[in-house]
Structure formats: C-alpha cells, structure tokens
N, C-alpha and C. Protein backbone atom coordinates (compact mmCIF):
# COMPACT_ATOMS: atom_id res chain seq x y z
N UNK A 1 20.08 -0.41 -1.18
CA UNK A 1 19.04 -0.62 -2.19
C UNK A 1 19.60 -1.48 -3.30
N UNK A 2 18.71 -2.10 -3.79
CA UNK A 2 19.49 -3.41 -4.97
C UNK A 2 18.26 -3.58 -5.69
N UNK A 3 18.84 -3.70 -6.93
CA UNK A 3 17.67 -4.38 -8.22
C UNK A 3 17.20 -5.64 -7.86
N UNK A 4 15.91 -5.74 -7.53
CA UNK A 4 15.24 -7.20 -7.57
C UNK A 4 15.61 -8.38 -8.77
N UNK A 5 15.96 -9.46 -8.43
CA UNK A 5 15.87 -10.49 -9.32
C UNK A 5 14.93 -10.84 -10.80
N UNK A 6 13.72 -10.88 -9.53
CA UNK A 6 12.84 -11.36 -10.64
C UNK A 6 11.66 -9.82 -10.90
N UNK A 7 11.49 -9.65 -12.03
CA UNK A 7 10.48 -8.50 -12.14
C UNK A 7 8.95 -9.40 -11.66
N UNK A 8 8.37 -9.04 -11.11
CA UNK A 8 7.13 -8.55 -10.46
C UNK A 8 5.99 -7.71 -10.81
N UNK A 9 5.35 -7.59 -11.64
CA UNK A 9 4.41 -6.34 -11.65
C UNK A 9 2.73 -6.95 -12.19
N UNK A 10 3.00 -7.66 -11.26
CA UNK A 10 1.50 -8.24 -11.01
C UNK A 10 0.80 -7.40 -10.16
N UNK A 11 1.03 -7.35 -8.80
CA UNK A 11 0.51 -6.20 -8.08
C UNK A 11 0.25 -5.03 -8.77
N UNK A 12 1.46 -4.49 -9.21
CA UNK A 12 1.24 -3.14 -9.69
C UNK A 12 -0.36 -3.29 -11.07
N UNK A 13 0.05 -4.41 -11.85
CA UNK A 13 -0.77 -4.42 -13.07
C UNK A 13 -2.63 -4.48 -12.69
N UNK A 14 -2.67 -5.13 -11.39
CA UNK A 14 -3.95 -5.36 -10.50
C UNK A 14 -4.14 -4.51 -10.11
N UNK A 15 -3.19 -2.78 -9.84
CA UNK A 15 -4.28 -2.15 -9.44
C UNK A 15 -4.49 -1.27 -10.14
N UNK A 16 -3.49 -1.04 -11.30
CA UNK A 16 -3.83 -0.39 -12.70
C UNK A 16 -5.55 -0.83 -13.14
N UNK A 17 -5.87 -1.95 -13.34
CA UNK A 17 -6.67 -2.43 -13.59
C UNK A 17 -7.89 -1.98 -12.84
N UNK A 18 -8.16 -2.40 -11.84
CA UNK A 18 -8.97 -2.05 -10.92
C UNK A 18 -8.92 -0.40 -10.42
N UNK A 19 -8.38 0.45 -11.18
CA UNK A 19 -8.00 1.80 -10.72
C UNK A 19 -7.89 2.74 -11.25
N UNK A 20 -8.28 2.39 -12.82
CA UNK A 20 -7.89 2.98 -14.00
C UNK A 20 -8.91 2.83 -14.97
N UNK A 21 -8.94 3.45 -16.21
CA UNK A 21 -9.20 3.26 -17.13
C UNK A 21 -8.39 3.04 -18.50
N UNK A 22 -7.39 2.62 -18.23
CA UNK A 22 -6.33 2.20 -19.15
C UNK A 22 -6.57 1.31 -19.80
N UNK A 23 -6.38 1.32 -21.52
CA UNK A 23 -6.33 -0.15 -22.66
C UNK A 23 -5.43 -0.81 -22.45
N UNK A 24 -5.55 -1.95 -22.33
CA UNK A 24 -4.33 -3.14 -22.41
C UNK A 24 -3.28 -2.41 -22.75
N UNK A 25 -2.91 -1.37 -24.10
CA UNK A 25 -1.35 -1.24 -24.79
C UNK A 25 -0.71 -0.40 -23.82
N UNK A 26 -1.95 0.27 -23.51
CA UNK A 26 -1.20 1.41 -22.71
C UNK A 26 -1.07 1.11 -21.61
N UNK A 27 -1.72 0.06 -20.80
CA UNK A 27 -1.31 -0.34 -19.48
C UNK A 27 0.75 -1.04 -19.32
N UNK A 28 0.50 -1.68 -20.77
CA UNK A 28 1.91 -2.55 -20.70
C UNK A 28 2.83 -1.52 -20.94
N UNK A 29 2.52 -0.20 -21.82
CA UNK A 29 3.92 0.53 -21.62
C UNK A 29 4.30 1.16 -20.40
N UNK A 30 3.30 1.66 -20.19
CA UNK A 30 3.25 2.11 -18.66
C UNK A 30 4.34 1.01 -17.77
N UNK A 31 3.52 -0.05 -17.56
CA UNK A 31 5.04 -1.19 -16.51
C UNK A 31 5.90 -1.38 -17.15
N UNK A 32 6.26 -1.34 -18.17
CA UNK A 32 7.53 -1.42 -19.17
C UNK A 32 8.16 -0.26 -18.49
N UNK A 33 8.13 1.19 -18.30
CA UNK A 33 8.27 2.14 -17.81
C UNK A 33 9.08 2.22 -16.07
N UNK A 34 8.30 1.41 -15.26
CA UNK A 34 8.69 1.06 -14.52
C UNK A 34 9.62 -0.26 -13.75
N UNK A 35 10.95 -0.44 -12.92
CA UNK A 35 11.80 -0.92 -12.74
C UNK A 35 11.61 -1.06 -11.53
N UNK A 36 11.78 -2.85 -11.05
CA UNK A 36 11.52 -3.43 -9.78
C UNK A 36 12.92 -2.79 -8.56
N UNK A 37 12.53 -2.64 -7.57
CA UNK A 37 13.86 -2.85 -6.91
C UNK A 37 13.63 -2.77 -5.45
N UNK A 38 14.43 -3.41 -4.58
CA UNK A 38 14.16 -3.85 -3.02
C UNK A 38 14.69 -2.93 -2.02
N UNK A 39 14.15 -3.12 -1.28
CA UNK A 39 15.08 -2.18 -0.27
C UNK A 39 14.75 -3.68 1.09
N UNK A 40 15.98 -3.52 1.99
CA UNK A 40 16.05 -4.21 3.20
C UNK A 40 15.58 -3.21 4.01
N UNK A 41 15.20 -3.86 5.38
CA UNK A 41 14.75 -3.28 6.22
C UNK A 41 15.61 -2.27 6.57
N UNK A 42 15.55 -0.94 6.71
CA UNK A 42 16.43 0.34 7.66
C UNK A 42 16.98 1.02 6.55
N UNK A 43 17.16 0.45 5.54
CA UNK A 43 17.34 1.11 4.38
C UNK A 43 16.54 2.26 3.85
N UNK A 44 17.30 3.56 3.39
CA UNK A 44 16.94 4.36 2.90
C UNK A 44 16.75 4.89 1.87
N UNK A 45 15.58 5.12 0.96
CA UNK A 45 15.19 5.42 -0.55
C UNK A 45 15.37 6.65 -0.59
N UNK A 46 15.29 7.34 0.26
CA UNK A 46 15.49 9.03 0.48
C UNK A 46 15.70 9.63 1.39
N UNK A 47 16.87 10.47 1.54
CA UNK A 47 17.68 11.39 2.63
C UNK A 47 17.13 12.79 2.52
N UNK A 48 16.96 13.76 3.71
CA UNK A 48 16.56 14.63 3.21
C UNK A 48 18.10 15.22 3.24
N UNK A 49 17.11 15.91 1.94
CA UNK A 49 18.54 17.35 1.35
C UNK A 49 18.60 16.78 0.13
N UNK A 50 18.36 15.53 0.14
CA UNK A 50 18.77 15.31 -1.94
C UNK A 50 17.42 15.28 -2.71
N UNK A 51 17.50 15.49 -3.76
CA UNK A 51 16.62 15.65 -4.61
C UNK A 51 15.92 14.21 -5.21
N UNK A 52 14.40 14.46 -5.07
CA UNK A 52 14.01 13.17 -5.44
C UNK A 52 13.63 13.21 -6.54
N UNK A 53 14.09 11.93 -7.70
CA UNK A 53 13.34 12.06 -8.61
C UNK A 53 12.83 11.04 -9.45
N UNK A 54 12.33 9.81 -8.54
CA UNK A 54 11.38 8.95 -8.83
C UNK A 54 10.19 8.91 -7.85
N UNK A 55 9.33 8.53 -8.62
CA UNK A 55 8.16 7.99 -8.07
C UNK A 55 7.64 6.80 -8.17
N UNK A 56 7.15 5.76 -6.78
CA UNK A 56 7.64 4.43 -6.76
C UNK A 56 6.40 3.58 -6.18
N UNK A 57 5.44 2.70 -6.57
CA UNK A 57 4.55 1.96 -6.06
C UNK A 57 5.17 0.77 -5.49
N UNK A 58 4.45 0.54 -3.81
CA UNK A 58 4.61 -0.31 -3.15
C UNK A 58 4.44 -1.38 -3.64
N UNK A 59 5.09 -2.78 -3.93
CA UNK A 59 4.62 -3.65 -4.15
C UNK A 59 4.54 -4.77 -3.10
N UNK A 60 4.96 -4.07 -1.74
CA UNK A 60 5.25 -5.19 -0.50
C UNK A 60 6.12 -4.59 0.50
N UNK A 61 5.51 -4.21 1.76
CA UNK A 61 6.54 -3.84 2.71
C UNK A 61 5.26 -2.39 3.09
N UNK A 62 6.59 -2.24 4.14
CA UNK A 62 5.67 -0.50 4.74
C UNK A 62 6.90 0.15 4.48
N UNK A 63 6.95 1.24 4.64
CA UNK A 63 8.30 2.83 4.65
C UNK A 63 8.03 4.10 5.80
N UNK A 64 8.21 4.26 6.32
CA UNK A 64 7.47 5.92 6.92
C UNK A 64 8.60 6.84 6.88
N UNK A 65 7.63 8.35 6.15
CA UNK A 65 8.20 9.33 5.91
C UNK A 65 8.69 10.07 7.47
N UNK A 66 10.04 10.17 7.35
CA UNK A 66 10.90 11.27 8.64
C UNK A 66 11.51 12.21 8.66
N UNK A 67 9.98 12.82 9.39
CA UNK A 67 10.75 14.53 9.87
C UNK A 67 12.08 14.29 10.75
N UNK A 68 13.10 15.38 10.68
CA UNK A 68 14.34 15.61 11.33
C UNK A 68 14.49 16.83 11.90
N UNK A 69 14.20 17.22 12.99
CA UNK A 69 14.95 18.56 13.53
C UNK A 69 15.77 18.07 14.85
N UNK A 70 17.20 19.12 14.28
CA UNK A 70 18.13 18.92 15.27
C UNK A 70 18.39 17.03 15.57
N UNK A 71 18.74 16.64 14.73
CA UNK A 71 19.05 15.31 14.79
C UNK A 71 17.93 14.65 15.60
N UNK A 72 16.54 15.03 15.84
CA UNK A 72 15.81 14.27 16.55
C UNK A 72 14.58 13.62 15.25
N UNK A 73 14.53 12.35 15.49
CA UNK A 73 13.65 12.03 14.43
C UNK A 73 12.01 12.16 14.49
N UNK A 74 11.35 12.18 14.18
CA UNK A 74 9.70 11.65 14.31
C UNK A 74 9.14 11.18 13.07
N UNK A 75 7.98 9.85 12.81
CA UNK A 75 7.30 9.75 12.00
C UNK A 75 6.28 10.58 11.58
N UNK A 76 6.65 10.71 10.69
CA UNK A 76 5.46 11.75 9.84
C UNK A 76 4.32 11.12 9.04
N UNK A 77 4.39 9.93 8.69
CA UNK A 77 3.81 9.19 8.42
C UNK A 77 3.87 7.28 7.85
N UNK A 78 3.23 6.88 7.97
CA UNK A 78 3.24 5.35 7.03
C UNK A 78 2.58 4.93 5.87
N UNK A 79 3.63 4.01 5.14
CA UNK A 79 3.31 4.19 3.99
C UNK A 79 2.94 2.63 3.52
N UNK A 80 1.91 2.47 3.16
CA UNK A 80 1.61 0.87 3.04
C UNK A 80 1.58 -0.19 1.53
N UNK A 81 1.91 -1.07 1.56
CA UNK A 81 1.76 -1.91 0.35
C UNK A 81 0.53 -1.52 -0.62
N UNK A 82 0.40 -1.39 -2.27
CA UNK A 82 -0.29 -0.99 -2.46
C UNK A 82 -0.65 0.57 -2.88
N UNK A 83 0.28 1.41 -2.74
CA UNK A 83 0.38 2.84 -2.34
C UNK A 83 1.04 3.52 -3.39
N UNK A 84 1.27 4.16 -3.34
CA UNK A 84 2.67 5.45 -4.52
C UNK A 84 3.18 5.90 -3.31
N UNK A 85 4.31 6.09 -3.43
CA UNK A 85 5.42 7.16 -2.59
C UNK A 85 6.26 7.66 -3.38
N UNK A 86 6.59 9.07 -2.81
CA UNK A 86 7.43 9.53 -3.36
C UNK A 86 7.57 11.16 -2.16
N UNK A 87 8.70 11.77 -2.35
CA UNK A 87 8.62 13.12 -1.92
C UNK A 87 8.40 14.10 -2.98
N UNK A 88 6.73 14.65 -2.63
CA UNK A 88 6.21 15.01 -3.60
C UNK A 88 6.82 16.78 -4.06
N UNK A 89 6.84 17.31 -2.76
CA UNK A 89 7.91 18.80 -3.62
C UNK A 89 8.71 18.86 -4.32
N UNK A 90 9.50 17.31 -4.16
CA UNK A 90 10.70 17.59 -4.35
C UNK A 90 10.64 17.03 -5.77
N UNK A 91 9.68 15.97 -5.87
CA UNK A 91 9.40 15.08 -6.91
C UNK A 91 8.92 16.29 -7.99
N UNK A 92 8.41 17.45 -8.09
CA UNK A 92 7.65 18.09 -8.76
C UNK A 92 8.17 18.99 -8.99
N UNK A 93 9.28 19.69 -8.13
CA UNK A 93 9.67 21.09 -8.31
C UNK A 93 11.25 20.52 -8.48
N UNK A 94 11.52 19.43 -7.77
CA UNK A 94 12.99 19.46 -8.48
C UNK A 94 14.06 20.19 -7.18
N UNK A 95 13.58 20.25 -6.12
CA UNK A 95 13.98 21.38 -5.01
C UNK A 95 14.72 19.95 -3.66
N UNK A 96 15.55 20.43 -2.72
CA UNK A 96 15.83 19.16 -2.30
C UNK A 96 14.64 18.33 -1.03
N UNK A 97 14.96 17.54 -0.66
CA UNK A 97 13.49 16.56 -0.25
C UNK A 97 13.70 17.41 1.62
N UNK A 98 12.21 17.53 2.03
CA UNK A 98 12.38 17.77 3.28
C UNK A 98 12.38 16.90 4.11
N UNK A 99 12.16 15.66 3.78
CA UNK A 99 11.95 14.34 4.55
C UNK A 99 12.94 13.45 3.67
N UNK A 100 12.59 12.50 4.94
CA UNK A 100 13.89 11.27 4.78
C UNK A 100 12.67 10.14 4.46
N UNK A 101 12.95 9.40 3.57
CA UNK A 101 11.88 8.15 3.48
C UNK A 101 12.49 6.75 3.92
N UNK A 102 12.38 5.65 4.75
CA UNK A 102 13.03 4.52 4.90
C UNK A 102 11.95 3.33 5.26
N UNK A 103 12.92 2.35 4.49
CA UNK A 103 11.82 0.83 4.98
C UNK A 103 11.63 0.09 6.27
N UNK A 104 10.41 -0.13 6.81
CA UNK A 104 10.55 -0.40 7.95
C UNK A 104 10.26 -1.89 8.06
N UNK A 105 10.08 -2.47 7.00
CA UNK A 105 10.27 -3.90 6.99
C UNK A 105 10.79 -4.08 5.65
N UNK A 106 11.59 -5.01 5.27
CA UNK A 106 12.08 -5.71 3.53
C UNK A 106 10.39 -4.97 3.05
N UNK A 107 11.56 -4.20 2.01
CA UNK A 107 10.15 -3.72 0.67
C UNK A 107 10.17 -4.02 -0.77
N UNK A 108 9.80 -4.36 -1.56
CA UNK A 108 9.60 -4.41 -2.98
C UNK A 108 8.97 -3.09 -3.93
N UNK A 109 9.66 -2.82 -4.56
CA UNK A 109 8.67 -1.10 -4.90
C UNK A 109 8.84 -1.47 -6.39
N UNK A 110 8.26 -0.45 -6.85
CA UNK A 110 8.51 -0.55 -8.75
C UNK A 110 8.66 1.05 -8.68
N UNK A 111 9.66 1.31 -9.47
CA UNK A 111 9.49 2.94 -9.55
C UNK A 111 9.91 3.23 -10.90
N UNK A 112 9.71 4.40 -11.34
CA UNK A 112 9.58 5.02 -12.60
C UNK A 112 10.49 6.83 -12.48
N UNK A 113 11.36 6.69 -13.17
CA UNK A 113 11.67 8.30 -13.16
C UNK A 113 10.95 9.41 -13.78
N UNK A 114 11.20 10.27 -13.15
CA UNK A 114 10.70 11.76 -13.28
C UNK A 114 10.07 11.66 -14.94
N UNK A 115 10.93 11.83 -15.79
CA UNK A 115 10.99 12.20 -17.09
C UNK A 115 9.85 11.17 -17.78
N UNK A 116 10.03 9.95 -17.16
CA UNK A 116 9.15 8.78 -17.77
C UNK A 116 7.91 9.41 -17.48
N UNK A 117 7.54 9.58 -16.36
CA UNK A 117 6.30 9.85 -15.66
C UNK A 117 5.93 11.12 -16.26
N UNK A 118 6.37 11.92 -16.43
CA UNK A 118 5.99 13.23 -17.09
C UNK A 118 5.81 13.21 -18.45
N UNK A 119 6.28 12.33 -19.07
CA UNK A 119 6.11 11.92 -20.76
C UNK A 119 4.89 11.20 -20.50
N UNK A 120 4.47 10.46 -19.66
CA UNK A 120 3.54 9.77 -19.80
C UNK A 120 2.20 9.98 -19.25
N UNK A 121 2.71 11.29 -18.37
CA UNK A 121 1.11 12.15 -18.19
C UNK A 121 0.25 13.09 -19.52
N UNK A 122 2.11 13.48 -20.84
CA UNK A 122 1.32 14.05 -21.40
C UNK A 122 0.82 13.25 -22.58
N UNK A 123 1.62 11.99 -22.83
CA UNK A 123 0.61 11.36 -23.40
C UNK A 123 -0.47 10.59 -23.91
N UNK A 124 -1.13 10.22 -22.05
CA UNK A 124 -1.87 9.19 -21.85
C UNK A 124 -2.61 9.88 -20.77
N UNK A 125 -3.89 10.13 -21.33
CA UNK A 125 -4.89 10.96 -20.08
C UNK A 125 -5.09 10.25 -19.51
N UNK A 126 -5.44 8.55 -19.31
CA UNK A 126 -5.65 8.01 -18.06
C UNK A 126 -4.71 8.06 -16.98
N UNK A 127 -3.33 7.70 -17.91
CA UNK A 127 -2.04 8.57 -16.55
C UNK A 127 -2.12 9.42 -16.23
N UNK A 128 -2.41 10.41 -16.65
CA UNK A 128 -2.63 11.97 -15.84
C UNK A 128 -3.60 11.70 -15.01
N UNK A 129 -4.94 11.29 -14.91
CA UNK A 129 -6.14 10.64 -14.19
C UNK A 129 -5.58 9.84 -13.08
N UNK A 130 -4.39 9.15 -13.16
CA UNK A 130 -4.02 8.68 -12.19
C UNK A 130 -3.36 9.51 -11.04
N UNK A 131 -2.51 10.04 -11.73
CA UNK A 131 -1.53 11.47 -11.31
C UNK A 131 -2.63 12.23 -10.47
N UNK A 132 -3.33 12.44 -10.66
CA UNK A 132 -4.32 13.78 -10.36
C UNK A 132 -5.16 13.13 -9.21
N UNK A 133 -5.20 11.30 -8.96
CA UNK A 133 -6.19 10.71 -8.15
C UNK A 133 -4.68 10.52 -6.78
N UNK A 134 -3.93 10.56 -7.27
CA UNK A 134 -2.41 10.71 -6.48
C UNK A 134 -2.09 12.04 -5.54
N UNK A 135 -2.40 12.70 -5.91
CA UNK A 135 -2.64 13.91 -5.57
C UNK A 135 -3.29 14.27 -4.71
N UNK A 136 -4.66 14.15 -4.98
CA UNK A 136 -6.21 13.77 -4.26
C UNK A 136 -5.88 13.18 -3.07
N UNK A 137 -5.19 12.07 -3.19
CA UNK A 137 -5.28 11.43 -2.13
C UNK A 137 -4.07 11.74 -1.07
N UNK A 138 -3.24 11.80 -1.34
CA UNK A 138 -2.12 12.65 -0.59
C UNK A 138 -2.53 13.99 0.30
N UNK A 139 -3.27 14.88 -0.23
CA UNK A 139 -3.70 16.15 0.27
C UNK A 139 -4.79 15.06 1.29
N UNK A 140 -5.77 14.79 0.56
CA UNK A 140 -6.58 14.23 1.61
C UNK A 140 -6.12 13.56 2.97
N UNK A 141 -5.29 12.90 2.69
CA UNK A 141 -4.14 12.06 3.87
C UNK A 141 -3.93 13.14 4.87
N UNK A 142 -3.08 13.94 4.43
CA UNK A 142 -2.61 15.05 5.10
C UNK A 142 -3.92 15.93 5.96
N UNK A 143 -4.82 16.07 5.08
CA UNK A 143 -5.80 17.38 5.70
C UNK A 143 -6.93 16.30 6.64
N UNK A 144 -6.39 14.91 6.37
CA UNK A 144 -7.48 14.15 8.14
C UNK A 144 -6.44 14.15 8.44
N UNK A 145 -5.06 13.61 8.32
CA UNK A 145 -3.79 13.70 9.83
C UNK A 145 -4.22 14.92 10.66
N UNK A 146 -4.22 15.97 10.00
CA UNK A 146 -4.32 17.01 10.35
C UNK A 146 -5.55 17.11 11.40
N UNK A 147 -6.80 16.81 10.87
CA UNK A 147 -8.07 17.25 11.67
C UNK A 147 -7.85 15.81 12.68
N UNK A 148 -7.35 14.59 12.36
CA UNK A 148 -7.19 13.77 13.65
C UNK A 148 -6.44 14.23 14.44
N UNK A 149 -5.22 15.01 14.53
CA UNK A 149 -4.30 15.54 15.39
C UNK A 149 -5.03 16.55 16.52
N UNK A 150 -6.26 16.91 15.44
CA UNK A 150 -6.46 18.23 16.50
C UNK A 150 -8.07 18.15 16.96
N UNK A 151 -8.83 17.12 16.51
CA UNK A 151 -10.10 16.79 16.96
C UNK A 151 -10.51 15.39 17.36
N UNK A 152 -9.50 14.55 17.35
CA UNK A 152 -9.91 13.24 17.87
C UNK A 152 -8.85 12.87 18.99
N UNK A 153 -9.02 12.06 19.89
CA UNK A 153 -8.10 11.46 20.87
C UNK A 153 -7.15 10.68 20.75
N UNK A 154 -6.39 10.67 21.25
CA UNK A 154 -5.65 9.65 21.09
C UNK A 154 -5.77 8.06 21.09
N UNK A 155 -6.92 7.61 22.07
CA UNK A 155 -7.79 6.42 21.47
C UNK A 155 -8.26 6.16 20.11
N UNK A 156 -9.08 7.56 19.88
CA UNK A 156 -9.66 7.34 18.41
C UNK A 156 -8.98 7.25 17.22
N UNK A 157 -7.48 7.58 17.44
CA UNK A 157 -6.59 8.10 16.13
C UNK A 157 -5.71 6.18 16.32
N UNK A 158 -5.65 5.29 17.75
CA UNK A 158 -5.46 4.30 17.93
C UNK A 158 -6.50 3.22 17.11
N UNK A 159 -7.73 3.28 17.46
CA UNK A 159 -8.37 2.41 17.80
C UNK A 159 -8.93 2.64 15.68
N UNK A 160 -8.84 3.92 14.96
CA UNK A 160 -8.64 3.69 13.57
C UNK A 160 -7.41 3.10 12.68
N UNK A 161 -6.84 3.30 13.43
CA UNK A 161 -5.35 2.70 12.77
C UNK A 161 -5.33 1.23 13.07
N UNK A 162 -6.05 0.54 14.27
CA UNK A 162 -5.63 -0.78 14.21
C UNK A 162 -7.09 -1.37 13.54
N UNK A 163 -8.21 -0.74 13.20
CA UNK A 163 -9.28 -0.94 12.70
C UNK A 163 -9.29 -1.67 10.99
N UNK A 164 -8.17 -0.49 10.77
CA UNK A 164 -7.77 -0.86 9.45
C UNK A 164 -6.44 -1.17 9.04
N UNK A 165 -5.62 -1.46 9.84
CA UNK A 165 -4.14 -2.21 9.93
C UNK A 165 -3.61 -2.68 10.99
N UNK A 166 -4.61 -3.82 11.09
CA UNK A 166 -4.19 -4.22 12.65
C UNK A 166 -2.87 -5.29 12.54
N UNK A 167 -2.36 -5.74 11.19
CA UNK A 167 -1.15 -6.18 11.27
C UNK A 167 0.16 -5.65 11.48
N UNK A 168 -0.01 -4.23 11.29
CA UNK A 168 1.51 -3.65 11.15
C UNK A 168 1.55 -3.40 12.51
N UNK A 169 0.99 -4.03 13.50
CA UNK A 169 1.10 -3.92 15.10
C UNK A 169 2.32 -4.90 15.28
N UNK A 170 2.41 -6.07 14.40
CA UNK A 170 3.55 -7.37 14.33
C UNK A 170 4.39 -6.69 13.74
N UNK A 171 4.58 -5.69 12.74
CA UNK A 171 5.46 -5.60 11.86
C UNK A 171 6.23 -4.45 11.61
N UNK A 172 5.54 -3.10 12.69
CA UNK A 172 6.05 -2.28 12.55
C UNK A 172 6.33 -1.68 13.86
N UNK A 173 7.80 -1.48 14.52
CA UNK A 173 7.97 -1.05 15.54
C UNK A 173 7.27 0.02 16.79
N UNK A 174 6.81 0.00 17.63
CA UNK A 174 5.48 0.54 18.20
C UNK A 174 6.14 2.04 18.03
N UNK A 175 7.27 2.39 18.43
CA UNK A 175 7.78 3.90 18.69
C UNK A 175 7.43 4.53 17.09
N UNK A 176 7.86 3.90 15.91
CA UNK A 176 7.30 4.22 14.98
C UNK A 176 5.86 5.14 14.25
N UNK A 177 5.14 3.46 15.03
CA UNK A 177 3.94 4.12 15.05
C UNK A 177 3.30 5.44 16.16
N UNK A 178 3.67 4.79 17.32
CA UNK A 178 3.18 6.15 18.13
C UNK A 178 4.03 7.71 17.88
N UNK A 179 4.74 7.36 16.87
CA UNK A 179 4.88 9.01 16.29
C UNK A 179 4.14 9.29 15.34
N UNK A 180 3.67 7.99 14.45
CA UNK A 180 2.68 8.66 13.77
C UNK A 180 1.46 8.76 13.90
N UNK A 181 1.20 8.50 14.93
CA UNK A 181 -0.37 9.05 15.32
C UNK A 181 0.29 10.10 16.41
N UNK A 182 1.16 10.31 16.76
CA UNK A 182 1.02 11.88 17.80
C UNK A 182 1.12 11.20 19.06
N UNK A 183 1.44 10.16 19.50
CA UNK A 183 1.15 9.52 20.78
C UNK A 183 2.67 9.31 21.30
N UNK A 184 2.80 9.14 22.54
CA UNK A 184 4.09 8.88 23.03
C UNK A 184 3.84 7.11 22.80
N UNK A 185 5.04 6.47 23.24
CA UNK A 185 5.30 5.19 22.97
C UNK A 185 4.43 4.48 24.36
N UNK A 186 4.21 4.82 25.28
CA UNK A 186 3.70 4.03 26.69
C UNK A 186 2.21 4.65 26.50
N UNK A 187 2.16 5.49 25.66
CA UNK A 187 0.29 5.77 25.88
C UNK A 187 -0.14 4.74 24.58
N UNK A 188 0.35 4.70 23.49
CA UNK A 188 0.46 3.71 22.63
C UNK A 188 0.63 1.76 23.59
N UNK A 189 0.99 1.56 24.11
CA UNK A 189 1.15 0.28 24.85
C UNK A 189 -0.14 -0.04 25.76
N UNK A 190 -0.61 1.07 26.69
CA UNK A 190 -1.50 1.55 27.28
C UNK A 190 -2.78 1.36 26.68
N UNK A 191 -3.31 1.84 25.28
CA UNK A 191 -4.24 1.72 24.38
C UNK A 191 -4.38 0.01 23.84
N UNK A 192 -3.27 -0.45 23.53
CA UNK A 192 -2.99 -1.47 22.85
C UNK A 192 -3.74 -2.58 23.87
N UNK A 193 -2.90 -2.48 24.80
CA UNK A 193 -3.27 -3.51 26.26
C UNK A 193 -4.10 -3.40 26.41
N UNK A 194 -5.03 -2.14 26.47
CA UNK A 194 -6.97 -2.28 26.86
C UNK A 194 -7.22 -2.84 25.76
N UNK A 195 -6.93 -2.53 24.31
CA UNK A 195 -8.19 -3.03 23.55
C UNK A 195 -8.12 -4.68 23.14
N UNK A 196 -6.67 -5.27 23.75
CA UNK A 196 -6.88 -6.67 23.49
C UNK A 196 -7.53 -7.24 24.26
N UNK A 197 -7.63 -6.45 25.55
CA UNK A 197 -8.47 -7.16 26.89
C UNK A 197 -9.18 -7.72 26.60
C-alpha cells in the first residue's frame, strides 16, 4: 500500500454532492479529513485478526472481502468503485477483523480514520445521515446475498450480476466471482457461454 501522488477527491466530492445534504464548508472539511492512497493489485488493506480502523471510499478499482477457514479462501463479497469499505465490526467495536479485504485490480481509495469519522458524526448531522445510509446499505447487501443464496438460481444470481456489472467480467478473475455468487468456477463459464450466445 503507498500514498498516492496526486490527491484526487473529485469522485469522492461528486458523490458527497449528489448523496448528501452537506454545505459547501462542511463538505470541504469532511475531504480535508480524508487521505488518498493506492493499493496494487493482490495487495492487502486488511488481514484478518488485525484491527481495522479506517474507513475508506472507492475512488477506482474493485476489492472483495475473504472469508478464511482452514487456509481455504472464498469470496464473500465485491466491492465496487464508488462504494465505502471497511470491516465494519471491527471498524465499530474495535475487536479484530474477521475478514481479509484485498484489491483485485490497482485501486485508488480515500480513507479517513476512526477518530476523524467519529468526531465528525458528532458534529455534522449530515455525516451521521451518511453513516446511517452506510449502514442501510450494508445490512441490505447482506440480507439479498442472503435471500439470493437461498431463493434464486444460480442463473439468476449470474444473469443480475452481469446485468449490472457486466465489466468486471474483463476485470475481475472468474473464480473470484463465482465465489461470490455461490457458484463453482465451470458452472460460472457454463452461464457465461450461454448468455453471450
């Protein structure tokens, strides 16, 4: 991991904007707050067992969160440009991370530490508004993984994922993905091959 060159927070400031209800002053302390930095591809922002304690908007790249048992890996999920990541137990309680987070292509992130972010929920309710739409959406993530795992097919959990990211088919290794939809890697190839037919 390495500090980016040039700061960046155009992205980030575009979706403050479009996402928020933040005044100009308080939008700029807010990215003042936050610090650019890259990760190369395979690189890791988070190991599990250590404690996380930033929280970091995508500004370019994907990451997917990895479960580990018994040295065997699986995706638990993907994480896309545009986004917040972070390991949120660990981010909140301070406890060590159960997942491993890594980039699966060159990423650009902006992240902000613990303390910043918590000073700045209590003194800017649109940050907390953000915090709380962060939240929202995370649980939500989780509770359709969940009902796709156990009520849709494996076509259907395919044929939504390339519906609405049909690029990270170029960009993100297929075994990757077919762990994170629940699919083995040849039923994933299988799906792929019919629907370009």
């Amino acid at each position: 991991m390495r500090h980016a060159r040039n700061s960046d927070h155009e992205t980030f400031e575009k979706y403050l904007i479009e996402n928020s209800h933040l005044s100009t002053s308080e939008r700029q302390e807010i990215l003042n707050c936050f610090s650019e930095i890259q990760l190369k591809k395979n690189d890791y922002w988070i190991s599990k067992g250590e404690t996380c304690n930033h929280l970091a908007f995508v500004n370019d790249g994907t990451l997917r969160i990895i479960n580990e048992i018994n040295e065997i890996e699986s995706t638990v999920n993907l994480v896309f440009r545009n986004s917040f990541i972070t390991s949120l137990t660990s981010f909140a309680y301070q406890i060590p991370s159960l997942w491993s987070i890594q980039a699966i292509t060159n990423c650009e992130m902006l992240v902000i530490d613990r303390d910043n972010h918590f000073n700045l929920v209590g003194k800017y309710k649109n940050w907390l508004e953000i915090d709380n739409i962060q939240l929202l959406l995370a649980y939500t993530d989780l509770e359709y993984k969940l009902f796709s795992q156990f009520h849709l097919s494996a076509e259907q959990r395919f044929n939504k994922l390339f519906s609405e990211r049909p690029e990270i088919f170029n960009q993100v290794p297929l075994k990757y993905i077919a762990s994170s939809l629940g699919i083995t890697p040849e039923t994933l190839s299988r799906l792929r091959k019919n629907h370009l037919k």
